[in-house]
Protein backbone atom coordinates (compact mmCIF):
# COMPACT_ATOMS: atom_id res chain seq x y z
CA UNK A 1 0.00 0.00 0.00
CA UNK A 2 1.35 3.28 -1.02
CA UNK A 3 1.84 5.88 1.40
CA UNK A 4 0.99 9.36 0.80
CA UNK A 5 4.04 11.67 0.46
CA UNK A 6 5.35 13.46 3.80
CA UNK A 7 4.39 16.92 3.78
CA UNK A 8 7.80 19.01 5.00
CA UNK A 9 7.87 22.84 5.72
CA UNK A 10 9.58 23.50 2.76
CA UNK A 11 7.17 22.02 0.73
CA UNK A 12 4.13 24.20 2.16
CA UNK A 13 4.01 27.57 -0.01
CA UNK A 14 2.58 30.99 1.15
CA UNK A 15 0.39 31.84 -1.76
CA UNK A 16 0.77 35.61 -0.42
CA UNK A 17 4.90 34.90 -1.21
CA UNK A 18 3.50 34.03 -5.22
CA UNK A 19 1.73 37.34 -5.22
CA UNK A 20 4.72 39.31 -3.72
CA UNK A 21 6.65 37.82 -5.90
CA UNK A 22 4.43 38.05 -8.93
CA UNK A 23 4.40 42.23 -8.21
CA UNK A 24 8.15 42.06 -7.33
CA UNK A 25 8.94 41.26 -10.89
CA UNK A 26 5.99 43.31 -12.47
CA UNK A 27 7.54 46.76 -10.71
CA UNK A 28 11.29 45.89 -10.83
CA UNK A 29 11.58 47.35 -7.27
CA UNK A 30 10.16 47.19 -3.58
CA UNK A 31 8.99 50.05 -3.66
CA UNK A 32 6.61 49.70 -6.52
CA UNK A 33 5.80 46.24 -5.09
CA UNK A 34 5.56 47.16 -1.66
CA UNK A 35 2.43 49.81 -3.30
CA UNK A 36 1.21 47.59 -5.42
CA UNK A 37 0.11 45.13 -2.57
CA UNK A 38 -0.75 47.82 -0.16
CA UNK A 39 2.43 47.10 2.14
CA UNK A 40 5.64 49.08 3.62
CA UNK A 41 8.78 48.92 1.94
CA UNK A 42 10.71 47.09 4.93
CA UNK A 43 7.59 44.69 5.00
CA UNK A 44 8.00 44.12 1.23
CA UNK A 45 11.88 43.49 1.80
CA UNK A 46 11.01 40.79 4.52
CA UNK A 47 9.01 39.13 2.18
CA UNK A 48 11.35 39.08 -0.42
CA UNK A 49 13.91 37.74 2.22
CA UNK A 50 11.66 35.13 2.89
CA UNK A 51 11.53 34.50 -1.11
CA UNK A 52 14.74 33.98 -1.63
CA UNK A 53 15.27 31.65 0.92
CA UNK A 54 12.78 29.65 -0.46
CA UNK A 55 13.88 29.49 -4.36
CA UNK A 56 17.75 29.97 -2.78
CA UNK A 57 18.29 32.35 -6.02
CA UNK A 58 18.79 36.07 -5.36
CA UNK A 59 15.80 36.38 -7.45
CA UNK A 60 16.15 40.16 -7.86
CA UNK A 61 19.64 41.87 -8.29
CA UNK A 62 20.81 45.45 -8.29
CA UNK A 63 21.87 46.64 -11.50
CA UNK A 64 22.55 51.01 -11.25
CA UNK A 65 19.73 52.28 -9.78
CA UNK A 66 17.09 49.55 -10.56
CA UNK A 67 16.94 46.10 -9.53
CA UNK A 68 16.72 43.35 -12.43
CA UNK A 69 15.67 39.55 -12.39
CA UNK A 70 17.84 36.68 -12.35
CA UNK A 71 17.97 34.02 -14.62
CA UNK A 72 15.66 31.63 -12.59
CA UNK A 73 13.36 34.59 -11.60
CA UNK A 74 12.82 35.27 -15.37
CA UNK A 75 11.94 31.95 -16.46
CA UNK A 76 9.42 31.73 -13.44
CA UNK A 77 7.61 35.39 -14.57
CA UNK A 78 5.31 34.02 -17.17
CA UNK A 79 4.23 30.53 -15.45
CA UNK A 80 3.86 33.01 -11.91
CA UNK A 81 1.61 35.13 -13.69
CA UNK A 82 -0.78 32.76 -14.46
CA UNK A 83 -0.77 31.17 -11.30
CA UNK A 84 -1.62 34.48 -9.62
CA UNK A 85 -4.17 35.31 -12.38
CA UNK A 86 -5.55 31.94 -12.01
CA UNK A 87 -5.77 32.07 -8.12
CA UNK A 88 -7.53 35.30 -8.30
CA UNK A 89 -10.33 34.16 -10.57
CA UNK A 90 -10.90 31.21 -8.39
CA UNK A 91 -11.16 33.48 -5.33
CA UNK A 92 -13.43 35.87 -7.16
CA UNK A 93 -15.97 33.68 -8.68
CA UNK A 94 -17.96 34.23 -11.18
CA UNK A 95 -21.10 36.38 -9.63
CA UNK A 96 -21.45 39.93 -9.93
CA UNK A 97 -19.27 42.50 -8.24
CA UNK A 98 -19.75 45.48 -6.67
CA UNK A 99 -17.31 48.13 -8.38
CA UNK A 100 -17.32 50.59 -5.19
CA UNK A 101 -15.53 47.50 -3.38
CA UNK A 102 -13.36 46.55 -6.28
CA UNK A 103 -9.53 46.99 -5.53
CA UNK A 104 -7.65 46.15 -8.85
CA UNK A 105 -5.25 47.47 -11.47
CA UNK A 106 -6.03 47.37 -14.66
CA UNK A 107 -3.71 48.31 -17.99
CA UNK A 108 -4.78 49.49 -20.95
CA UNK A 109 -2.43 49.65 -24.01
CA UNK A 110 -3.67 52.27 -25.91
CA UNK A 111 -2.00 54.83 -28.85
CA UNK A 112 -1.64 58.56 -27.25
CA UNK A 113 -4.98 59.36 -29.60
CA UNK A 114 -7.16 57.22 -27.27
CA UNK A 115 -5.94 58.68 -24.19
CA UNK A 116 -6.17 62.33 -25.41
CA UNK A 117 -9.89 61.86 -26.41
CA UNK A 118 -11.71 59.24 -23.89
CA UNK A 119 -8.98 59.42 -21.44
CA UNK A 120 -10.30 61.65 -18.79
CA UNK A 121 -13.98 60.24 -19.26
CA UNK A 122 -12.82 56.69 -18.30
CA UNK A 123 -10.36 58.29 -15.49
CA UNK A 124 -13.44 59.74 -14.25
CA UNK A 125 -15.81 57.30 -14.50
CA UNK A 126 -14.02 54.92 -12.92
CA UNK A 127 -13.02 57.33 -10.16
CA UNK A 128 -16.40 57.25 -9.51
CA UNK A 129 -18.13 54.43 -9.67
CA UNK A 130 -14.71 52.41 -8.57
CA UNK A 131 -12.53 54.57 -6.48
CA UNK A 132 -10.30 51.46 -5.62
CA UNK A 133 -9.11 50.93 -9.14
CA UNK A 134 -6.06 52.10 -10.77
CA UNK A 135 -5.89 52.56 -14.24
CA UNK A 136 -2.52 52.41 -16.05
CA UNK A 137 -2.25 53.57 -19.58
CA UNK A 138 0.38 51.96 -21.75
CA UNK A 139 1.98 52.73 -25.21
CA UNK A 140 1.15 50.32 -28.14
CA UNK A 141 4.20 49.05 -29.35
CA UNK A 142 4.40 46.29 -31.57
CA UNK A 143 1.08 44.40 -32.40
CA UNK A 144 1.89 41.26 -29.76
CA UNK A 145 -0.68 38.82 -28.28
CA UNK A 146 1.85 37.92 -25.30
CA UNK A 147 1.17 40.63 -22.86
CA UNK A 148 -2.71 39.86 -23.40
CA UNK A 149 -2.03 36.14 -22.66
CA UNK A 150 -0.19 36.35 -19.83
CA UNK A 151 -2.68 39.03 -18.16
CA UNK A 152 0.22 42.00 -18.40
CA UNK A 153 -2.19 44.24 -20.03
CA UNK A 154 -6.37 43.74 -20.07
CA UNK A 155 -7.51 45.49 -23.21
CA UNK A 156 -6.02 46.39 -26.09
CA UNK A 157 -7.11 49.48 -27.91
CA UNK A 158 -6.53 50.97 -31.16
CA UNK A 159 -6.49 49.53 -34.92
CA UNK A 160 -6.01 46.14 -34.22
CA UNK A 161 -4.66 44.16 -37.30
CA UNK A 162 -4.76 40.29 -36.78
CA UNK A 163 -3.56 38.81 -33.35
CA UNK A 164 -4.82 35.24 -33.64
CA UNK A 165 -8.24 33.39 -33.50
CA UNK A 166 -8.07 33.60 -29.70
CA UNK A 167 -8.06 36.91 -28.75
CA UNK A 168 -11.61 38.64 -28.41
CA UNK A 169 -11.92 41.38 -30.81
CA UNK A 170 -15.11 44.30 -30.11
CA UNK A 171 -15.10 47.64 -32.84
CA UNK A 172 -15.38 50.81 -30.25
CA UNK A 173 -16.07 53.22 -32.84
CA UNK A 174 -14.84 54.00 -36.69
CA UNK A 175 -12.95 56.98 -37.36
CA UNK A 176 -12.04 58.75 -40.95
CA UNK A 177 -8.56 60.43 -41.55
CA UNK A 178 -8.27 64.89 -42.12
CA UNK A 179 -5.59 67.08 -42.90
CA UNK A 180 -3.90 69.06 -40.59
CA UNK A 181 -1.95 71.99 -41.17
CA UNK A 182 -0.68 75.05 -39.11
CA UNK A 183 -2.76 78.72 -38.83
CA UNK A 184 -0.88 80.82 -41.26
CA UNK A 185 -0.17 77.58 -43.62
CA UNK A 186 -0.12 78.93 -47.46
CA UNK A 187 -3.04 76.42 -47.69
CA UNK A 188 -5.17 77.24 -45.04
CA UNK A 189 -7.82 79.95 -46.20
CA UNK A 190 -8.73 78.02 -48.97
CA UNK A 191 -10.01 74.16 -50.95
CA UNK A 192 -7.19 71.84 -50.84
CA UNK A 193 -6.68 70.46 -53.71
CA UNK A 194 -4.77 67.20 -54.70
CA UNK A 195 -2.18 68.79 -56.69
CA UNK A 196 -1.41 70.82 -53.92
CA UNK A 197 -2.04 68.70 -51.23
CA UNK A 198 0.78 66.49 -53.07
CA UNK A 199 3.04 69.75 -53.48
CA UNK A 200 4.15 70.44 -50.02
CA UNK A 201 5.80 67.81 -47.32
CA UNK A 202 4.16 65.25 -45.22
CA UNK A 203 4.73 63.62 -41.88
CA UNK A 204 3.52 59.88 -42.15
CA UNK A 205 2.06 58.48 -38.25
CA UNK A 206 3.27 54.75 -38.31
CA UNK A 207 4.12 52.75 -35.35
CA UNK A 208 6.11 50.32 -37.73
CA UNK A 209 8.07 53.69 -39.38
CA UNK A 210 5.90 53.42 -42.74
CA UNK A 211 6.40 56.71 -45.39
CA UNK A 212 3.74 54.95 -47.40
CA UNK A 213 -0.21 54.14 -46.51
CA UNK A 214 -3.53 54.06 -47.56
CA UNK A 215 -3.31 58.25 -48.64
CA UNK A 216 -0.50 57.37 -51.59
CA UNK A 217 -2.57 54.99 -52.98
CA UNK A 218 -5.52 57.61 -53.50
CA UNK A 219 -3.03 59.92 -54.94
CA UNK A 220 -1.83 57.15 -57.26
CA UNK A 221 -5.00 57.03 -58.65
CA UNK A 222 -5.49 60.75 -59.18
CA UNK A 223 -1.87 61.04 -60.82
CA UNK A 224 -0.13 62.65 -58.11
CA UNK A 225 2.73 61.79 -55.39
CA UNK A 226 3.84 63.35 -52.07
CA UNK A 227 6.69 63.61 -50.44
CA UNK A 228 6.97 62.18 -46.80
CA UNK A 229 9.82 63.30 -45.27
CA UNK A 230 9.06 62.34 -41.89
CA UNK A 231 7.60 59.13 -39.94
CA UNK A 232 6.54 59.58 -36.32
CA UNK A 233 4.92 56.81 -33.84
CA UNK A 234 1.88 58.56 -32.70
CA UNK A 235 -0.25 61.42 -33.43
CA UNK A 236 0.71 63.89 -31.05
CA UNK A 237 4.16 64.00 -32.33
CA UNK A 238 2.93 64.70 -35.97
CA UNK A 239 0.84 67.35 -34.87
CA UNK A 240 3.62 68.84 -32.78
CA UNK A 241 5.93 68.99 -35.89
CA UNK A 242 3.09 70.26 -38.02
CA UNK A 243 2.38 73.49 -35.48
CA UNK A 244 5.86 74.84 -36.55
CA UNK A 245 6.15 73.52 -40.10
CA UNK A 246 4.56 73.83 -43.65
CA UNK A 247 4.03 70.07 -43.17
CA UNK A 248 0.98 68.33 -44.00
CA UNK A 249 -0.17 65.58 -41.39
CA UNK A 250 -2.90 63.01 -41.74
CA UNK A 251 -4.71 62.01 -38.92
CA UNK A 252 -7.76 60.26 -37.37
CA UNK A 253 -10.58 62.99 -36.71
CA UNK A 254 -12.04 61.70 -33.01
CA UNK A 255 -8.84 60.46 -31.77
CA UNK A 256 -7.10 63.89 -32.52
CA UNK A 257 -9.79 66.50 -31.83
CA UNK A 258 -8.40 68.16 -28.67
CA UNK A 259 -5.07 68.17 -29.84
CA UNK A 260 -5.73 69.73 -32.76
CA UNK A 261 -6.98 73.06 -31.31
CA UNK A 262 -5.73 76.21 -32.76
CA UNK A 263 -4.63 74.26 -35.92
CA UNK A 264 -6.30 74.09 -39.16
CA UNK A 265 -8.59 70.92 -40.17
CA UNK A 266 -9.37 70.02 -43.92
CA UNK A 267 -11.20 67.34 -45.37
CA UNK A 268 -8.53 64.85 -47.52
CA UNK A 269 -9.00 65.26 -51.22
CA UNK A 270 -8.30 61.81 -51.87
CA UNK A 271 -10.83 59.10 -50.62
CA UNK A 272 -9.49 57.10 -47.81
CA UNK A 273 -11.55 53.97 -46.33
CA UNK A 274 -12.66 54.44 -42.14
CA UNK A 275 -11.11 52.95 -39.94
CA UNK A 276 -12.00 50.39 -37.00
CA UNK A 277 -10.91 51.23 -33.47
CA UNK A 278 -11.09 48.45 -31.52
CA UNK A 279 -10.29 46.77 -28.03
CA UNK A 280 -9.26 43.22 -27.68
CA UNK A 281 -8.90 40.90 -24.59
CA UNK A 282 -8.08 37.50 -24.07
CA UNK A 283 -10.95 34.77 -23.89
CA UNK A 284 -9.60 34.00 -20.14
CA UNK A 285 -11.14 37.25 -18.82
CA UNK A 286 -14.48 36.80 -20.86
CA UNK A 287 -16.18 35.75 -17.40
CA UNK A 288 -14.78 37.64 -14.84
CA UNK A 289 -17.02 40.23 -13.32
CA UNK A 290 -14.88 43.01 -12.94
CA UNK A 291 -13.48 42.59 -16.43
CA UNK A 292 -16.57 42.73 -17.83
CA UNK A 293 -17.16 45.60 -15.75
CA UNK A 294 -14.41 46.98 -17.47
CA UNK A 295 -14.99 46.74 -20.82
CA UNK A 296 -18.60 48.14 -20.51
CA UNK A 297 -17.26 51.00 -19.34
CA UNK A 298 -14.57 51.60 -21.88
CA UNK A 299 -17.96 51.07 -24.28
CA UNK A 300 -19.99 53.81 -22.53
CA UNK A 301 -16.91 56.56 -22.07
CA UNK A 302 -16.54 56.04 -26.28
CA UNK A 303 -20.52 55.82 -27.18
């Protein structure tokens, strides 16, 4: 008759030590941890005492001013993740929640367009209906599934090109694309046409560094080039540029509207499909109250 295996001290795990370490390598610090899970910083440094006696690595190492994970702490980060993720969605269920009581953090990777236009709706909306939850905003970089898998960031927002069959895609809103140029531009004042539309310079928004887009190819068809002489990530950088330049920029019309104040708007004369702004989410979160919660909120800031 087998015997069922002796349970030793070292073999009982603090779930709390998971979590601590979970935020430990999410902030890269104590401090940030030590916030994060609502504790002091020499409570946060016990902890992580306690943690490295248990995997006997270091875990986290100084490195200048910033502490950086070892080689066993990184290969642990994505498997602890979803442990903690998957602990927490056991613990809460899947009823409704109350958002007043809700204490969570929540990422959104958004472009700088997004945050300029719904970003103080949702910041206030959630203030207060959930004054417990942090919201962090993050730059899009690459178009990556990873971060949505492993829980690192909960939505997704922007134009979303094709991330796989299992991510949950939902259109927020369709936008169409303007010209912008400065006051005091030689074209403001009057029609924009495509020949000179195409005769002065162009800043091209492309998170991938693209001169070229949907724009040229409505040219093409007319007969006429630009010249783009300058590729920026996100919106707010064209427009910067544009405010002291005779540069044209092309933009998206909702997701630019306050920061295009004091500048000159024109309608493109070249057609140029809409576009889809979306948010997506992994399937994981499709039940969980508060994400739910979430997303409907993110819905009504944008309706």
């Amino acid at each position: 008759m087998n015997r069922p295996a002796s349970v030793t001290p070292s073999s009982l795990v603090d779930m709390n030590l998971l979590v601590a370490l979970d935020a430990l390598l999410s902030e890269g610090s104590v401090a940030g941890a030590a916030q994060r899970m609502n504790l002091s910083a020499p409570a946060m440094s016990r902890q992580l005492t306690r943690i490295r006696h248990l995997l006997r690595d270091p875990v986290l190492v100084r490195a200048g001013r910033s502490l950086v994970p070892t080689p066993r702490a990184e290969a642990l980060r994505e498997r602890l993740r979803r442990l903690v993720l998957d602990a927490e969605a056991v613990i809460r269920g899947e009823g409704e929640i109350d958002p007043a009581m809700l204490e969570r953090s929540f990422c959104l990777r958004t472009n700088d367009g997004f945050v300029a236009a719904f970003g103080a709706a949702i910041a206030t909306t959630l203030a207060r209906e959930a004054p417990k939850v942090r919201v962090r905003f993050a730059p899009q970089g690459k178009e990556d599934v990873a971060p949505l898998r492993e829980g690192s960031v909960d939505l997704d927002i922007g134009v979303i090109g094709a991330m796989g069959p299992e991510v949950r895609l939902q259109a927020l809103l369709h936008d169409r694309f303007v010209g912008v140029i400065r006051q005091g531009h030689p074209l403001a004042g009057g029609p924009v046409t495509p020949e000179a539309f195409a005769r002065f310079p162009h800043v091209s928004v492309s998170r991938r560094g693209r001169f070229e887009g949907p724009v040229d190819t409505g040219l093409a068809v007319l007969g006429f080039t630009r010249t783009v002489s300058v590729a920026v990530a996100n919106f707010a950088d064209a427009l910067t540029l544009v405010r002291s330049s005779d540069h044209i920029a092309c933009v998206a019309a909702r997701l630019t509207e306050p920061l295009r104040d004091g500048m000159v708007t024109f309608d493109l004369p070249v057609k140029t499909d809409a576009v889809a702004i979306s948010m997506a989410w992994h399937p994981r979160f499709d039940a969980d109250p508060a994400h739910r919660w979430l997303r409907s909120r993110v819905r009504a800031c944008v309706r």
